[in-house]
Protein backbone atom coordinates (compact mmCIF):
# COMPACT_ATOMS: atom_id res chain seq x y z
CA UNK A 1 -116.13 86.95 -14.73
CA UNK A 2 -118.89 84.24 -13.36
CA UNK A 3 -117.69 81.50 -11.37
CA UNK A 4 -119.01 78.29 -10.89
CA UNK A 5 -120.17 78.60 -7.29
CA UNK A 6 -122.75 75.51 -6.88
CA UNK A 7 -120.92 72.92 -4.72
CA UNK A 8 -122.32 69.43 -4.32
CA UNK A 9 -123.90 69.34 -0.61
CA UNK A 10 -121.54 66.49 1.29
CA UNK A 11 -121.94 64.60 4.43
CA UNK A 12 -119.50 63.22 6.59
CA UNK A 13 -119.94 59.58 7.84
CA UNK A 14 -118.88 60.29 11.24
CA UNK A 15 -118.73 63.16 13.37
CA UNK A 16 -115.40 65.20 13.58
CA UNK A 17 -116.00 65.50 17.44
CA UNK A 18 -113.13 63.41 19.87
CA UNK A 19 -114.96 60.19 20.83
CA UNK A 20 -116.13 59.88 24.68
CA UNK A 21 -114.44 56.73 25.40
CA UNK A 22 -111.68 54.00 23.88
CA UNK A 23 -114.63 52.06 23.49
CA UNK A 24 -116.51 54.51 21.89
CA UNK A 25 -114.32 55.22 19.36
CA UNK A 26 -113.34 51.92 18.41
CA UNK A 27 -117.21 51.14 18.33
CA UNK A 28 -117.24 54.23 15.51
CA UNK A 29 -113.92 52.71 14.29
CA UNK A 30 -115.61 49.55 13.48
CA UNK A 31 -119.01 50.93 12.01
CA UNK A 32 -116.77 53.08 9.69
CA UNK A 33 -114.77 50.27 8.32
CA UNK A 34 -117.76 48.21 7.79
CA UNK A 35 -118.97 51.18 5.49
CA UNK A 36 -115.99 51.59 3.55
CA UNK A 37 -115.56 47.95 3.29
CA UNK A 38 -119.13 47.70 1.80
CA UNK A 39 -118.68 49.41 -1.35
CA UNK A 40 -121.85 51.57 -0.64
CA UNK A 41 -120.26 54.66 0.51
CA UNK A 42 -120.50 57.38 -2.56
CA UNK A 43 -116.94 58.43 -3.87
CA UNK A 44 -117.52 61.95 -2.53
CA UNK A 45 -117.22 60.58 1.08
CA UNK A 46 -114.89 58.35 0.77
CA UNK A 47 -111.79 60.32 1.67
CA UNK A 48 -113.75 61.75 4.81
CA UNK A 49 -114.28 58.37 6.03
CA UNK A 50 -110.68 57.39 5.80
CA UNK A 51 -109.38 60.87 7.08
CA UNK A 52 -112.29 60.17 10.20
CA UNK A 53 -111.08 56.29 10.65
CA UNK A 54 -107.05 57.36 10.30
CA UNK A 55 -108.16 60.04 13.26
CA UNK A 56 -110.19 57.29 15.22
CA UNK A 57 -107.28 55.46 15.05
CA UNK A 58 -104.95 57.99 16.70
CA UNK A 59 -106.97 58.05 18.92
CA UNK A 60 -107.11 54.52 20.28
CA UNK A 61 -103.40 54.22 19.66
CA UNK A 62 -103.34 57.26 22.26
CA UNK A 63 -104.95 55.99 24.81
CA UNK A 64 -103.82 52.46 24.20
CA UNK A 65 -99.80 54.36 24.80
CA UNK A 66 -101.32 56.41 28.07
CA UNK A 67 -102.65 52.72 29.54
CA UNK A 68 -99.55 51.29 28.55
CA UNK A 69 -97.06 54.08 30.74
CA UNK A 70 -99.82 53.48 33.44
CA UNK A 71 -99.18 50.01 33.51
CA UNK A 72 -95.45 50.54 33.49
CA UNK A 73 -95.70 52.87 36.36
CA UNK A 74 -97.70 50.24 38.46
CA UNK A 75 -95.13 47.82 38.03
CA UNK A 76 -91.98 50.07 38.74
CA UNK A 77 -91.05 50.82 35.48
CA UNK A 78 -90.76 47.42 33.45
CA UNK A 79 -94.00 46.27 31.05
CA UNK A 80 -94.36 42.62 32.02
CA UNK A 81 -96.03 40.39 29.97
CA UNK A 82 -99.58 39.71 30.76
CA UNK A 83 -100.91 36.00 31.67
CA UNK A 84 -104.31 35.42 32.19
CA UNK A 85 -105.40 34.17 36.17
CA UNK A 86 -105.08 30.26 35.97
């Protein structure tokens, strides 16, 4: 019984690493849409790209929410609304 064991070589668009930084993953974030928005990213990579971006994304949200309690511990337990200095 032969099988079919040939299997198209795919890249990811992004590394599957945990970014360094907010910054750096919303930096990676961007770049990503940008390529998916394009068009020129072959079907094959597609779904990598999303499942990268939807993982990007959790991650920002993360640290976004840790910030967030941060800020909420600095001002003894109540989120106040933030005005920029006049």
């Amino acid at each position: 019984m032969a099988t079919n064991s040939k299997k198209e070589p795919t890249s990811a668009p992004a590394s599957s690493h945990e970014p360094s930084s907010y910054e750096a993953a919303l930096a990676e974030l961007e770049q990503l849409v940008a390529q998916l928005e394009s068009g020129d990213m072959p079907l094959d990579q597609l779904l990598g790209g999303y499942q990268r971006g939807a993982a990007l994304l959790q991650f920002c949200r993360g640290k976004l929410q840790a910030v967030e309690e941060q800020v909420k511990v600095l001002d003894n337990g109540v989120l106040k609304a933030w005005s920029p200095a006049a």
